[in-house]
Each structure stands twice: as C-alpha cells, then as structure tokens.
N, C-alpha and C. Protein backbone atom coordinates (compact mmCIF):
# COMPACT_ATOMS: atom_id res chain seq x y z
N UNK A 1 174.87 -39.76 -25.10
CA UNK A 1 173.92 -38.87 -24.45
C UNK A 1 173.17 -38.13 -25.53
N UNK A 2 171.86 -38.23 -25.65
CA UNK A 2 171.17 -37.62 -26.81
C UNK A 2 169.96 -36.63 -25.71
N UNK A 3 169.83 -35.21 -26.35
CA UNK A 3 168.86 -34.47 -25.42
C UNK A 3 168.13 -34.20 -27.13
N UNK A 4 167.07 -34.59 -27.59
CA UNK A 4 165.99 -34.41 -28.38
C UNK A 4 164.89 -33.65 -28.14
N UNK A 5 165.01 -32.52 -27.13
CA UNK A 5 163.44 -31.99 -26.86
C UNK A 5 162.62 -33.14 -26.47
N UNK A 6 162.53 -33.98 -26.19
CA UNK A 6 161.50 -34.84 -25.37
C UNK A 6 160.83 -33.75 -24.70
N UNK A 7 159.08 -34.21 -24.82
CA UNK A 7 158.24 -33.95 -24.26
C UNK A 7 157.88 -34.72 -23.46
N UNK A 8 157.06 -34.67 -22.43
CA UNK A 8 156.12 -35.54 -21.35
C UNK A 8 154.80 -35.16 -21.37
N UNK A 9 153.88 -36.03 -21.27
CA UNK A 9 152.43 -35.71 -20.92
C UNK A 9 151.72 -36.13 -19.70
N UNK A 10 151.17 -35.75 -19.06
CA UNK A 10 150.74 -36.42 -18.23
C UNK A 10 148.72 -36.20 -18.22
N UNK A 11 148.11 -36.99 -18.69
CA UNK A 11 147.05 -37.63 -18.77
C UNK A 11 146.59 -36.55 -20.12
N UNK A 12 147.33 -36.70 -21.34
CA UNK A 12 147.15 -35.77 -22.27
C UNK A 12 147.62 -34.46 -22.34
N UNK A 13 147.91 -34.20 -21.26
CA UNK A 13 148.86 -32.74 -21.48
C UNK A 13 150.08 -32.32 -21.01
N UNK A 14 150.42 -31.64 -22.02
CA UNK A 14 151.99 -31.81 -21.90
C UNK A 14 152.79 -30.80 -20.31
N UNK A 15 153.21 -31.20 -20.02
CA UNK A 15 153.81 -30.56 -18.77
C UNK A 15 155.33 -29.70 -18.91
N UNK A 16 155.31 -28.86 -18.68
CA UNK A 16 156.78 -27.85 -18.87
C UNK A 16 157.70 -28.67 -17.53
N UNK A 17 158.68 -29.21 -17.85
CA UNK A 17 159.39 -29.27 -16.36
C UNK A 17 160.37 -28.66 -16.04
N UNK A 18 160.35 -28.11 -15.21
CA UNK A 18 161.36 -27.01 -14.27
C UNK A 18 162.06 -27.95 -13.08
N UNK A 19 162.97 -27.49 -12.34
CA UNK A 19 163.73 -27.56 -11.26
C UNK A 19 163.03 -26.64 -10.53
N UNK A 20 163.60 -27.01 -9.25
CA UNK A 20 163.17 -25.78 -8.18
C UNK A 20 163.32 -24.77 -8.33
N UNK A 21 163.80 -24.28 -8.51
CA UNK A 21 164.40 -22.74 -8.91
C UNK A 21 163.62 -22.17 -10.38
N UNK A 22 162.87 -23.29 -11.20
CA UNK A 22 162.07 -22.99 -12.13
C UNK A 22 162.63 -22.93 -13.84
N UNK A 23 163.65 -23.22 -13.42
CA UNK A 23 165.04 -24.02 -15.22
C UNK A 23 163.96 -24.75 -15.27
N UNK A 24 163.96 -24.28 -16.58
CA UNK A 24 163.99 -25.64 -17.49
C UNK A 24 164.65 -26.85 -17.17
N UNK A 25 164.10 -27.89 -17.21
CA UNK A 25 164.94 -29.29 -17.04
C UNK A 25 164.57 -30.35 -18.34
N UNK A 26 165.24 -31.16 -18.64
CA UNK A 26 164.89 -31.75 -19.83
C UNK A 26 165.06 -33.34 -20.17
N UNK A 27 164.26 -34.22 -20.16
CA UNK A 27 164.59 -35.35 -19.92
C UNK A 27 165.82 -35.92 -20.98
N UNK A 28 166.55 -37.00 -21.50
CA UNK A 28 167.45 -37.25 -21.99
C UNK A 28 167.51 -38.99 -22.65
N UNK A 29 168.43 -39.32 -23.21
CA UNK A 29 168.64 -40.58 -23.39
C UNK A 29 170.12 -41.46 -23.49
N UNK A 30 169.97 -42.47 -23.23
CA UNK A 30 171.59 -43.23 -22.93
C UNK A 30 171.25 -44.49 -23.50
N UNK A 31 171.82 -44.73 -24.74
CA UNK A 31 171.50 -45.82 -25.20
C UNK A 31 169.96 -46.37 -25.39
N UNK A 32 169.70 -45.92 -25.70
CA UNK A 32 168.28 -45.82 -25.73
C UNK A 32 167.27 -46.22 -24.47
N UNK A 33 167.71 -45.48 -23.49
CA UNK A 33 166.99 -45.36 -22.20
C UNK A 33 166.87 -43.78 -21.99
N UNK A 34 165.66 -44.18 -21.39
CA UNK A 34 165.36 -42.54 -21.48
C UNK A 34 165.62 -42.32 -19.65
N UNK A 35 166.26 -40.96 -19.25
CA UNK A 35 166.20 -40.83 -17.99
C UNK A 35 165.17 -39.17 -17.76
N UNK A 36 164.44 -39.58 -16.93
CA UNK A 36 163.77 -38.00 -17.01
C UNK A 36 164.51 -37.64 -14.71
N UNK A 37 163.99 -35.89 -14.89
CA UNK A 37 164.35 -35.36 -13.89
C UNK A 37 163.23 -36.17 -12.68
N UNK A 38 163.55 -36.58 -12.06
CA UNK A 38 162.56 -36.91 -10.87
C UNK A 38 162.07 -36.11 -9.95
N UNK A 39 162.29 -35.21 -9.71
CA UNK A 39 161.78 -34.10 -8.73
C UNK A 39 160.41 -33.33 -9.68
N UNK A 40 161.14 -33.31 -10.93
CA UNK A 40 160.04 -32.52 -12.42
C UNK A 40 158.89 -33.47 -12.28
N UNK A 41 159.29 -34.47 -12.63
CA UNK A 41 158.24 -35.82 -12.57
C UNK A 41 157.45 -36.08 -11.50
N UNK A 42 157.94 -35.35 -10.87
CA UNK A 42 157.23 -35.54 -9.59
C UNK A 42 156.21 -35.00 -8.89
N UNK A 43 156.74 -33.46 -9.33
CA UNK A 43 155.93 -32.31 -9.12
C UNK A 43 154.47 -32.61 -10.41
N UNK A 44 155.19 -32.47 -11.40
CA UNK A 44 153.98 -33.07 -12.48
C UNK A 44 152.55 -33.90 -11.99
N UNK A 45 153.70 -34.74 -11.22
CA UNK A 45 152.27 -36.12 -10.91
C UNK A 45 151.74 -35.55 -9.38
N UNK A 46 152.00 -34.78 -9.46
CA UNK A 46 151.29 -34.19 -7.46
C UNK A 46 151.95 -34.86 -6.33
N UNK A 47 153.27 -35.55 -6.53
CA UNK A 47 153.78 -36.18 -5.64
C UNK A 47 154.78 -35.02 -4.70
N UNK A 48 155.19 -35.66 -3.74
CA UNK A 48 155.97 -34.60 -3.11
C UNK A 48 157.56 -35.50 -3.16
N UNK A 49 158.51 -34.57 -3.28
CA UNK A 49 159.84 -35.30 -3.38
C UNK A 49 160.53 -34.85 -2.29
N UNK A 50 161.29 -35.67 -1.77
CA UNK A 50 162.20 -35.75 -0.22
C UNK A 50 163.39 -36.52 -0.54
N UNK A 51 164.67 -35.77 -0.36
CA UNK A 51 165.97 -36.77 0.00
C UNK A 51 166.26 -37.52 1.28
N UNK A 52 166.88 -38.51 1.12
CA UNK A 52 167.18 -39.08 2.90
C UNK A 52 167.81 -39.24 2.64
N UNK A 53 168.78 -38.47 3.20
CA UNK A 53 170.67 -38.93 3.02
C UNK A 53 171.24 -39.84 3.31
N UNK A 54 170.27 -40.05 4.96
CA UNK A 54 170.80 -41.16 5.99
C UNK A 54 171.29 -42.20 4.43
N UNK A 55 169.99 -42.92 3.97
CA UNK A 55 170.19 -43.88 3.19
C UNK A 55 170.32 -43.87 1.61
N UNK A 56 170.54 -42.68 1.40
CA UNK A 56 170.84 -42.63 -0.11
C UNK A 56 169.50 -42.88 -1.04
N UNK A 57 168.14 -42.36 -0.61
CA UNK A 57 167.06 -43.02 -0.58
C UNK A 57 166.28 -41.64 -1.24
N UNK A 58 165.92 -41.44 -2.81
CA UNK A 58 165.00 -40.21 -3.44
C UNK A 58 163.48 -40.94 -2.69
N UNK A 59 162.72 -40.03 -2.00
CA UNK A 59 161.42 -40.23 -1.39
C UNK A 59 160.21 -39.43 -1.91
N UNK A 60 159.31 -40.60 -2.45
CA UNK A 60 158.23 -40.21 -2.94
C UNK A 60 157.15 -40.17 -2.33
N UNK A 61 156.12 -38.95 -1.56
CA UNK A 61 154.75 -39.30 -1.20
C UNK A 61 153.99 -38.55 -1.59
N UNK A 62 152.43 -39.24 -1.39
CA UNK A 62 151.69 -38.26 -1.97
C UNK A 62 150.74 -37.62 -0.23
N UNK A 63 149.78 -36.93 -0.62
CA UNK A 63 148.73 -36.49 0.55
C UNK A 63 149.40 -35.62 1.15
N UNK A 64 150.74 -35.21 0.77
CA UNK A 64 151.13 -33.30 1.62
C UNK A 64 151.66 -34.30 3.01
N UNK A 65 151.90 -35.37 2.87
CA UNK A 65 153.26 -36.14 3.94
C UNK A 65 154.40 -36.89 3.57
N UNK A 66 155.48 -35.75 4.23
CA UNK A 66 157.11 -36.60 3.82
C UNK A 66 157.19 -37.21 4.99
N UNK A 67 158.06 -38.42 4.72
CA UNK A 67 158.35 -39.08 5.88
C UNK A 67 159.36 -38.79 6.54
N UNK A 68 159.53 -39.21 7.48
CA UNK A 68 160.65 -38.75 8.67
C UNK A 68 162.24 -38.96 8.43
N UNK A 69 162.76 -37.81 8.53
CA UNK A 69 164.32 -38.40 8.34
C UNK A 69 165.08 -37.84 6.68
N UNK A 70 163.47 -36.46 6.45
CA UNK A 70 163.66 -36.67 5.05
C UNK A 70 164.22 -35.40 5.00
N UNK A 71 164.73 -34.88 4.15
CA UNK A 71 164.61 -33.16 3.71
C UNK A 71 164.80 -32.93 2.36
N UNK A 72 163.72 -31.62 1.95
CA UNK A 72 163.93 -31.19 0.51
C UNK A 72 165.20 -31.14 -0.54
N UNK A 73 165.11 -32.26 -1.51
CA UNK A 73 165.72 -32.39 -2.21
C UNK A 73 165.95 -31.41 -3.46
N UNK A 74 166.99 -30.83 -4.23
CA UNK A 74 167.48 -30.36 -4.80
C UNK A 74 168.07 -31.30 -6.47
N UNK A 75 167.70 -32.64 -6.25
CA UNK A 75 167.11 -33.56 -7.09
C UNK A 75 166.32 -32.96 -8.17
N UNK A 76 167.14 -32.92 -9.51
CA UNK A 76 166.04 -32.71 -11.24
C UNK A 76 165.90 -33.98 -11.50
C-alpha cells in the first residue's frame, strides 16, 4: 500500500478531494494500481453517486437523476 500525495486533475486543474463530511481523501496504490475514492471522483466530474444495496451496485448518474432503489452513499 503506497499513499504518495497523488494528485488528480480534471481538465487541467487540480481538484482537492474530500468525503462527504469534507476529509480529505487521498487516492493510493497496490502494486502498482492506483485506486482513487469514487464518490471524490465523482463529485469532481459532476456526477452524482448512489449505493444500491439491493445489488451491491456503486451508481453513477449524471443530469441531477439517481435511479431507483438507490440511496446516498457514504462511499470515498
């Protein structure tokens, strides 16, 4: 597990990523794979993030619609 300060940019600029609650969150690496927070990543890109438990299923949309069955995830 290596945490290096990794940065992210998104279309040239760099993005702070937080959790809900507004932590800091920090992407990471495993063997040289990088895993970043998905909810951070998410918010970054204007997407909206939703858990579905039913199916074990992280839900991504964009246009200000989650789909049905979903509820706010707690997902970095």
């Amino acid at each position: 597990l290596n945490y290096s300060n990794m940065k992210v940019t998104v279309n040239g600029q760099q993005v702070q990523l937080t959790d809900s609650y507004g932590n800091p969150t920090e992407p990471f690496t495993i063997n040289n794979t990088s895993y970043l927070p998905v909810a951070s990543i998410s918010r970054a890109l204007g997407l909206n993030v939703a858990w579905d438990q039913d199916t074990n299923t992280i839900v991504l949309t964009s246009g200000g619609t989650q789909s049905s069955g979903t509820q706010n995830t707690s997902t970095n």
